[in-house]
Protein backbone atom coordinates (compact mmCIF):
# COMPACT_ATOMS: atom_id res chain seq x y z
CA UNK A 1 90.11 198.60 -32.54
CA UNK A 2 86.45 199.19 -33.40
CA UNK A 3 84.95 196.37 -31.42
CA UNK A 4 85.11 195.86 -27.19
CA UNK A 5 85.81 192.28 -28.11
CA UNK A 6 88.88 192.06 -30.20
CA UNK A 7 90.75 194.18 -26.88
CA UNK A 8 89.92 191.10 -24.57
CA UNK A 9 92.12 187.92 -24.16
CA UNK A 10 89.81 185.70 -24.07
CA UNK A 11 88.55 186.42 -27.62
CA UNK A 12 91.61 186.39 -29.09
CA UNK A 13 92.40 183.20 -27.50
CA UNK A 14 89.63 181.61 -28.85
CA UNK A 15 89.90 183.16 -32.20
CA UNK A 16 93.34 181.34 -31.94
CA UNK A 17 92.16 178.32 -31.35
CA UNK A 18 89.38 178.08 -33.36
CA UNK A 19 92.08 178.47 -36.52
CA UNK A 20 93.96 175.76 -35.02
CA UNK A 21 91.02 173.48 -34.52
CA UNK A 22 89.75 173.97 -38.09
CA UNK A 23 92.84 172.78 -39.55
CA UNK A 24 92.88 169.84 -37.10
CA UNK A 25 89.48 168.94 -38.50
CA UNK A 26 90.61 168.73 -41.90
CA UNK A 27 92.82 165.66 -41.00
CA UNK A 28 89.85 163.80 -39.73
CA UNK A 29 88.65 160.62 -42.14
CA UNK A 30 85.95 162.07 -44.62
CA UNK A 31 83.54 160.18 -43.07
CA UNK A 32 83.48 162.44 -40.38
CA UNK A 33 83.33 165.34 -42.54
CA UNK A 34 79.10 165.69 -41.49
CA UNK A 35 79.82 164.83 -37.90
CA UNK A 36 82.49 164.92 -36.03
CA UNK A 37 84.47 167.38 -37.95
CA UNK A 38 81.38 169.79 -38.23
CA UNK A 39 80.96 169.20 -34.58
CA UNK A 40 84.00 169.94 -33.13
CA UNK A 41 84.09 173.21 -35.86
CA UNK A 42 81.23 174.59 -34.63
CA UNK A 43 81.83 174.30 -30.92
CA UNK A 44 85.05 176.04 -31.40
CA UNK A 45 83.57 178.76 -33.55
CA UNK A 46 81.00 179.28 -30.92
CA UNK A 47 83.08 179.93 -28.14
CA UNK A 48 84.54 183.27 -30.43
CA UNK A 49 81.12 183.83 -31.79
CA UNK A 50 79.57 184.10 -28.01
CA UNK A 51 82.14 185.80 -26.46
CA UNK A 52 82.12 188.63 -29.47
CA UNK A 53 78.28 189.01 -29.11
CA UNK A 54 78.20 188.99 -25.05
CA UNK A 55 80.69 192.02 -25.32
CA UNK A 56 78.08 194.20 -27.38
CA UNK A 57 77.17 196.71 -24.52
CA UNK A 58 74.97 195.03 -22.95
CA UNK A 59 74.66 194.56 -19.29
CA UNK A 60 77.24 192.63 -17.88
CA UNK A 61 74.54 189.81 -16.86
CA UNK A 62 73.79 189.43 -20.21
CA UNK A 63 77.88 189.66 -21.31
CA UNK A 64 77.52 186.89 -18.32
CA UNK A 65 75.20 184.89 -20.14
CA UNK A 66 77.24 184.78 -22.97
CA UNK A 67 80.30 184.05 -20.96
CA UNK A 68 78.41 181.04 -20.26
CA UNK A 69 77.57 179.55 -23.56
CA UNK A 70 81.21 180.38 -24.59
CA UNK A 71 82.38 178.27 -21.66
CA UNK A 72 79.74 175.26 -22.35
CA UNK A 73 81.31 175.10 -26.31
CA UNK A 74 84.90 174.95 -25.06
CA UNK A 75 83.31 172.38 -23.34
CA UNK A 76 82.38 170.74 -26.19
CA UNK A 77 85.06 171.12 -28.36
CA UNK A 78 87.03 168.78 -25.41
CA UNK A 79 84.38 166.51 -25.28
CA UNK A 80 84.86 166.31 -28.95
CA UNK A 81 89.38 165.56 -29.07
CA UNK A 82 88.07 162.58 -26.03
CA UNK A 83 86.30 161.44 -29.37
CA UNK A 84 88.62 161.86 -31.85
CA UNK A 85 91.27 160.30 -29.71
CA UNK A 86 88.81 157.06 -28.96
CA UNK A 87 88.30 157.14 -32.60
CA UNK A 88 92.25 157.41 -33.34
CA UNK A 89 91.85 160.50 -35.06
CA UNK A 90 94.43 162.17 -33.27
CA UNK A 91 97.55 160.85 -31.00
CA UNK A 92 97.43 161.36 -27.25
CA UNK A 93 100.03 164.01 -27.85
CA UNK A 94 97.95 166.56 -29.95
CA UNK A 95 95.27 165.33 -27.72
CA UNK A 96 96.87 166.72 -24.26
CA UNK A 97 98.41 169.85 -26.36
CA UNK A 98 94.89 170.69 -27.35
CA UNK A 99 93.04 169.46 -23.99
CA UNK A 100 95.60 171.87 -22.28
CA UNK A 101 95.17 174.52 -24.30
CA UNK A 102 91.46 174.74 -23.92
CA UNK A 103 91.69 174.13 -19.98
CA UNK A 104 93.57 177.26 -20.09
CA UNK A 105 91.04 179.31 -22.21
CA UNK A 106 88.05 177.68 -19.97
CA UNK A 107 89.97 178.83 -16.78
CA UNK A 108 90.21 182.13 -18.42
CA UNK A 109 86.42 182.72 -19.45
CA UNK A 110 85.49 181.42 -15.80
CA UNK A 111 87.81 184.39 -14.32
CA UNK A 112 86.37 187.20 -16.39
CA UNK A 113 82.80 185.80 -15.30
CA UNK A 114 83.91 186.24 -12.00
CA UNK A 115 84.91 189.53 -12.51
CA UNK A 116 81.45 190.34 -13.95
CA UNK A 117 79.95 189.96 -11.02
CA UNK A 118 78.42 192.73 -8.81
């Protein structure tokens, strides 16, 4: 592997997930297709995105830093299923298989932070 980030677990959870969250997007209404369903994209997407660009060498406050913003957009993208479950978007199922799924990978991020520090 070329790249420090594909090695790491957390990446490649979130790489995952982002794939699965994309195609959950595309069942949203079309109405949501500028919103919601950008939204909840993009937060996913960032989590990979932030976590790939933390592990770049740098120092591991910065790779901290990163960890950070990865760990606000998981955030995010479960702020965003409490949305499209309000909205009836998706069932409470796909809902709590999702909301676990990203309480694992935020649990995750949180312990290789904490293993970044001095």
């Amino acid at each position: 592997m070329a790249f420090r980030f594909e090695e790491l677990k957390i990446w490649q959870q979130a790489f995952e997930l982002s794939n699965e969250v994309d195609l959950l997007a595309k069942t949203f209404p079309k109405s949501e297709v500028y919103s919601l369903c950008s939204q909840i994209k993009r937060a996913a997407d960032s989590v990979v995105l932030n976590i790939a660009e933390g592990s770049t060498g740098q120092s591991k406050a910065e790779f901290n830093r990163f960890l950070g913003i990865a760990l606000r957009s998981a955030i995010e993208v479960v702020a965003c299923l409490f949305m499209a479950k309000a909205r009836n978007y998706i069932d409470e199922e796909l809902f709590k298989n999702y909301y676990s799924k990203y309480e694992v990978l935020c649990k995750m991020i949180t312990k290789f932070r904490d293993s970044l520090q001095p």
